[in-house]
Protein backbone atom coordinates (compact mmCIF):
# COMPACT_ATOMS: atom_id res chain seq x y z
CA UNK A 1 3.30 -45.07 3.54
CA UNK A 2 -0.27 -44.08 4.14
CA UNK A 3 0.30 -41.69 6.40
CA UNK A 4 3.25 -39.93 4.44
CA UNK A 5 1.03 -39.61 1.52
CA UNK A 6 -1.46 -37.90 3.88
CA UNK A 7 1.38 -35.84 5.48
CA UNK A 8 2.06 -34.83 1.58
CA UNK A 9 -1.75 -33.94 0.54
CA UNK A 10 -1.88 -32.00 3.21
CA UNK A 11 1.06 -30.03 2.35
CA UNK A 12 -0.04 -29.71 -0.87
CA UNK A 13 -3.53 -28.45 0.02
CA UNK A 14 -1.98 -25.95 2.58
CA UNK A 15 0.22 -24.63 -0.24
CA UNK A 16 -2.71 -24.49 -2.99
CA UNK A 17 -4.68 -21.96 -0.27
CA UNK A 18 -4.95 -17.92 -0.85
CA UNK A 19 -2.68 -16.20 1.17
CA UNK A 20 -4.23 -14.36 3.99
CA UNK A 21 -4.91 -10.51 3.93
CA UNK A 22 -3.22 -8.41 6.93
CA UNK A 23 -3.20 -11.52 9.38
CA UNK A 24 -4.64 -10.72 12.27
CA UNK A 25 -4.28 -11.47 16.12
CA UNK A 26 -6.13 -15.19 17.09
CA UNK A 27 -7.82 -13.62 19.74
CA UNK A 28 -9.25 -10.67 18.29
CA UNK A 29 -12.21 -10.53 16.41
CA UNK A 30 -11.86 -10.31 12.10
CA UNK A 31 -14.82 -7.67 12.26
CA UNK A 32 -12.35 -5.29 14.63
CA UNK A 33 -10.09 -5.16 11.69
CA UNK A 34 -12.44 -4.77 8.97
CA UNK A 35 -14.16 -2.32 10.63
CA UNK A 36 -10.53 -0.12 11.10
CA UNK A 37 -10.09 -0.57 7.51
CA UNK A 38 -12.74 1.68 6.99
CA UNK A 39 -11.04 4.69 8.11
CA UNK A 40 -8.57 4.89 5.34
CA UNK A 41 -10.98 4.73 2.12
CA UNK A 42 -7.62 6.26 0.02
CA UNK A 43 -5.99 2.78 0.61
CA UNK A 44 -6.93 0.83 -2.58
CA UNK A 45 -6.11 -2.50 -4.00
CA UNK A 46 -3.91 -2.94 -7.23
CA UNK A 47 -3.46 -6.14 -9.38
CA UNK A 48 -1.21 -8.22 -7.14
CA UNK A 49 -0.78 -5.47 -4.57
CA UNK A 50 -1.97 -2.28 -3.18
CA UNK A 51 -1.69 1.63 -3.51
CA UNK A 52 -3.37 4.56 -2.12
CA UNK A 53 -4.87 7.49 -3.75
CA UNK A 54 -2.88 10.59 -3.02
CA UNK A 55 -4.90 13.03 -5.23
CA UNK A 56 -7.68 12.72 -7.34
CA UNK A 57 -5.47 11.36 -10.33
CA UNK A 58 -2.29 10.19 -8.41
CA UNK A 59 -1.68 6.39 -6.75
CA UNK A 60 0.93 5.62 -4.86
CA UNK A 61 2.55 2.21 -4.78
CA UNK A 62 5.98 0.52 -4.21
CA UNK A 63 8.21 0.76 -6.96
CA UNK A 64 8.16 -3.11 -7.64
CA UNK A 65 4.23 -2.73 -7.80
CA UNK A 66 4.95 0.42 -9.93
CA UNK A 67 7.57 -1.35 -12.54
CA UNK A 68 4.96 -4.42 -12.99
CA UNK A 69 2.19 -2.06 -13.85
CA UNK A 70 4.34 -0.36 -16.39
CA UNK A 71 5.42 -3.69 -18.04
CA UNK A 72 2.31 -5.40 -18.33
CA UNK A 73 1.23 -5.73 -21.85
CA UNK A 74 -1.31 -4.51 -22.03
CA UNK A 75 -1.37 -1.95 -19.04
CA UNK A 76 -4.28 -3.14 -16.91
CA UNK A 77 -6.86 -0.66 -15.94
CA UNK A 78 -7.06 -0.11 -11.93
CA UNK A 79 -10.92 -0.80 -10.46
CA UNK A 80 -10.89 2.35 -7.82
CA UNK A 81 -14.53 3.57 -6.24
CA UNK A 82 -17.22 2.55 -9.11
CA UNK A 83 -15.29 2.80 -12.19
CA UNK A 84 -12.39 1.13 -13.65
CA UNK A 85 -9.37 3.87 -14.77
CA UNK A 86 -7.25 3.98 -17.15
CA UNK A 87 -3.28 4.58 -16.32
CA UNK A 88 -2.11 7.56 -18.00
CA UNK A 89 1.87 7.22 -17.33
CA UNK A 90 3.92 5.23 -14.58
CA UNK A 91 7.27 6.62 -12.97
CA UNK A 92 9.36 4.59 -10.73
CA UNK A 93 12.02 5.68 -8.03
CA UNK A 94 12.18 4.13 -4.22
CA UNK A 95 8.60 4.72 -5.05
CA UNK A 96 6.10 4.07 -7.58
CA UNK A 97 3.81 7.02 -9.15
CA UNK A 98 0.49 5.97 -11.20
CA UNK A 99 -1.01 8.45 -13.33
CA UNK A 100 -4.53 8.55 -14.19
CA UNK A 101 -6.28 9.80 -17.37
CA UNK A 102 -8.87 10.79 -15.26
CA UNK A 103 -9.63 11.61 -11.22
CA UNK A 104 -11.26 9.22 -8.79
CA UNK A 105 -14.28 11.18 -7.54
CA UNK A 106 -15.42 9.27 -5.06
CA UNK A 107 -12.54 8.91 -2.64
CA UNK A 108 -11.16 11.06 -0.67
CA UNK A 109 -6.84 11.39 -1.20
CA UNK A 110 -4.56 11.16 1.75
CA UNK A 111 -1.75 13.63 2.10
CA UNK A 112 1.78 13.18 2.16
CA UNK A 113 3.58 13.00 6.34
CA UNK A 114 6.20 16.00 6.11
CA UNK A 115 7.45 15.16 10.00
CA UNK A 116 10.66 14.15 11.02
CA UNK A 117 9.36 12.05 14.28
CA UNK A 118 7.98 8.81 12.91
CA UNK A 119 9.91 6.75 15.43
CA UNK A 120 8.12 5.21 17.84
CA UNK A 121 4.92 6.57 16.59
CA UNK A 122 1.74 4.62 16.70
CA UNK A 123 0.25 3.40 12.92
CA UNK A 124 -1.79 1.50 10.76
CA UNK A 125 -1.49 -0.14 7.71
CA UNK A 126 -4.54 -0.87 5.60
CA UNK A 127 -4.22 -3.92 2.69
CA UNK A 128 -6.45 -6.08 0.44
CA UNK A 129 -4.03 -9.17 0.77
CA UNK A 130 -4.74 -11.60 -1.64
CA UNK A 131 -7.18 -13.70 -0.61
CA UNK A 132 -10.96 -12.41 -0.02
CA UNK A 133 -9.75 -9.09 -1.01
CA UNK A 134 -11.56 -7.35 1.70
CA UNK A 135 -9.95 -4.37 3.29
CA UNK A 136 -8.02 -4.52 6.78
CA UNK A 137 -6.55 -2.43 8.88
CA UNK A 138 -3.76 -2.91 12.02
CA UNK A 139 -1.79 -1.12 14.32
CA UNK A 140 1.57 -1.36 15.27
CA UNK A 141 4.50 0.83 16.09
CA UNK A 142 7.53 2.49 13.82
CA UNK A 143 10.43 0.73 15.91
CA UNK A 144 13.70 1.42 13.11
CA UNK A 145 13.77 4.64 10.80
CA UNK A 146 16.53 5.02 8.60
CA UNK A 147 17.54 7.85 5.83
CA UNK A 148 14.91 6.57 3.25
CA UNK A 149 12.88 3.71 5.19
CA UNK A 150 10.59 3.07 8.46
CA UNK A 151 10.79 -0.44 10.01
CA UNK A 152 8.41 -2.34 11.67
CA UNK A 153 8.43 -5.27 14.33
CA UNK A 154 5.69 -7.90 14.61
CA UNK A 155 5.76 -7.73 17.93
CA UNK A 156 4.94 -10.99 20.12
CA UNK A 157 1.23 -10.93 21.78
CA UNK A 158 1.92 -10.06 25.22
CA UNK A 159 4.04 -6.49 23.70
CA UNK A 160 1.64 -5.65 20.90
CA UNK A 161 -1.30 -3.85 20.31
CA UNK A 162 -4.53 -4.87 20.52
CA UNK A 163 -5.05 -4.94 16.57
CA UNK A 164 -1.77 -5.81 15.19
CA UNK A 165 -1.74 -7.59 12.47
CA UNK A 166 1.28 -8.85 10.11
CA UNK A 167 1.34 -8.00 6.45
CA UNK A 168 1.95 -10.33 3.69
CA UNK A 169 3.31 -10.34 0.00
CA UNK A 170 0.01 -9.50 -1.42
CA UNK A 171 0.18 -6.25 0.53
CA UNK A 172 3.33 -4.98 -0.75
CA UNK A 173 2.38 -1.61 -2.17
CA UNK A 174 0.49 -0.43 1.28
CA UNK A 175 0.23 2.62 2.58
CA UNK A 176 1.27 3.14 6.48
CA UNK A 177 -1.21 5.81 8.01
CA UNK A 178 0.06 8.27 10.95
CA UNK A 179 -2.39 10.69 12.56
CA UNK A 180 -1.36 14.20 12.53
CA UNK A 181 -2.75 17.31 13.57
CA UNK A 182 -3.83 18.27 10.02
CA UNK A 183 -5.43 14.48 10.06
CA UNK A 184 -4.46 11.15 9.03
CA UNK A 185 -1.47 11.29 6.44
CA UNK A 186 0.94 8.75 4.52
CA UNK A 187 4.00 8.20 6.16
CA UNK A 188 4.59 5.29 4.21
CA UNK A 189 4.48 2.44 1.47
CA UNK A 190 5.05 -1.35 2.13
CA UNK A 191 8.42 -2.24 0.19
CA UNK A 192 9.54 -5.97 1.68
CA UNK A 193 8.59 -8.10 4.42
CA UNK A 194 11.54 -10.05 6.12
CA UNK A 195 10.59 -12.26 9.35
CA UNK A 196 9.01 -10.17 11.72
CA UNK A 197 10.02 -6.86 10.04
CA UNK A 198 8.51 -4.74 7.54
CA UNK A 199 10.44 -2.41 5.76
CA UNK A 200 8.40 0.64 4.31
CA UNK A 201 9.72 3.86 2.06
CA UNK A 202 9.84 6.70 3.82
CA UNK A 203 7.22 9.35 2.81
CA UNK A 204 8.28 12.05 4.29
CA UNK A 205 11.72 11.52 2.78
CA UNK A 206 10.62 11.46 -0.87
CA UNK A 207 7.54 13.73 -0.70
CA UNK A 208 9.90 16.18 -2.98
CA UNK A 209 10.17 14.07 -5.14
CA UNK A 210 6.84 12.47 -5.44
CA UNK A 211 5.77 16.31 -5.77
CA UNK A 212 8.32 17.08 -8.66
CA UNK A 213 7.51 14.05 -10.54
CA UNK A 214 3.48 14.97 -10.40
CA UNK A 215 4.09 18.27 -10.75
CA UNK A 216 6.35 17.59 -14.20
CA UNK A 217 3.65 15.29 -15.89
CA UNK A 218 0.88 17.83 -14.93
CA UNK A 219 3.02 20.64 -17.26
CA UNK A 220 4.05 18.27 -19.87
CA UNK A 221 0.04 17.47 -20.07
CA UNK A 222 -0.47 21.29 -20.02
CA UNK A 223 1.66 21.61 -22.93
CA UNK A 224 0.15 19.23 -24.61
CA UNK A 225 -2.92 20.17 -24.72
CA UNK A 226 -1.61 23.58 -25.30
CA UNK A 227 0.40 22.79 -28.38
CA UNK A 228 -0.59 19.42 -29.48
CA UNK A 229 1.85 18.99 -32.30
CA UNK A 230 4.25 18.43 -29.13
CA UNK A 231 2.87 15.40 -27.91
């Protein structure tokens, strides 16, 4: 009896812990990933999840990220660089698009990953998680694409790379970073995690998209401003 009641506190405690940011390799050292992280300042963290900056008023998130930020009542204000912004509008598709009233100024947006060869291509994703909320960073490998998604493959130690890590729910929203020649672009954003694969939306895929729908809401703003008694 004593020893099932342990058993159960122990279960209980192990459930009442944070979830873990980007888990990372036992035999690697935290500071290796931390240190990564700082390579991608346009990854940012979200309430319950994460984004990245993609211009100076535009975040980019999963659309179940995306769809909670538009539903909360009120809309919560985003902490990104120094200063806490407020979200201007919110458009959902495989993707989620957060509008700012005004720009970040202090960090630097990624751009969008136009190529057509993410497969077997060498990444990184960069997350908050949801525990100390510190920023990591991992590597691993695109190992499935598909028409609108890249998958990835936790891969076992002795096959991956020396800082993979494995995402977790709190990191839904995350940007996957590919290195180009015009520099280090968004291929894509964190959607599910199933097992040992994560399933991320396709950038270069929906980067028409993601342009139309910015470039729509910076015209409608236009015209506002233009003709206010069309707002």
């Amino acid at each position: 009896m004593q020893l099932a009641r342990y058993l159960l506190g122990v279960t209980v405690a192990a459930l009442a812990l944070p979830a873990q940011p980007i888990q990372v390799r036992p035999d690697r050292d935290d500071a290796e990933y931390l240190e990564l992280a700082t390579r991608y300042p346009s990854a940012v963290a979200l309430p319950e999840g994460e984004g990245v900056l993609i211009a100076a008023r535009w975040v980019l998130t999963s659309a179940a990220r995306a769809k909670a930020l538009r539903d909360a009542k009120p809309m919560p204000r985003l902490l990104l660089g120094e200063e806490a912004h407020e979200i201007q509008s919110v458009t959902v598709g495989d993707v989620g698009l957060v509008f700012l009233r005004k720009g970040v100024p202090d960090i630097e947006p990624s751009r969008l990953y136009r190529g057509d060869d993410e497969a077997g291509k060498t990444v990184a994703i960069a997350g908050h998680g949801n525990a100390d909320r510190k920023k990591r960073a991992s590597i691993n490998t695109i190992d499935r694409v598909e028409a609108r998604t890249l998958g990835l493959r936790v891969k076992p130690l002795d096959d991956a790379s020396d800082l993979q890590g494995r995402a977790v729910a709190g990191d839904i929203g995350a940007p996957l970073f590919i290195e180009a020649p015009a520099g280090i672009q968004v291929a894509g954003i964190l959607a599910s995690i199933d097992g040992d694969w994560e399933t991320y939306a396709r950038v270069s895929v929906l980067a028409p998209w993601i342009e139309a729908v910015m470039l729509d809401a910076t015209k409608r703003e236009m015209e506002s401003l233009m003709d206010p008694d069309r707002r």
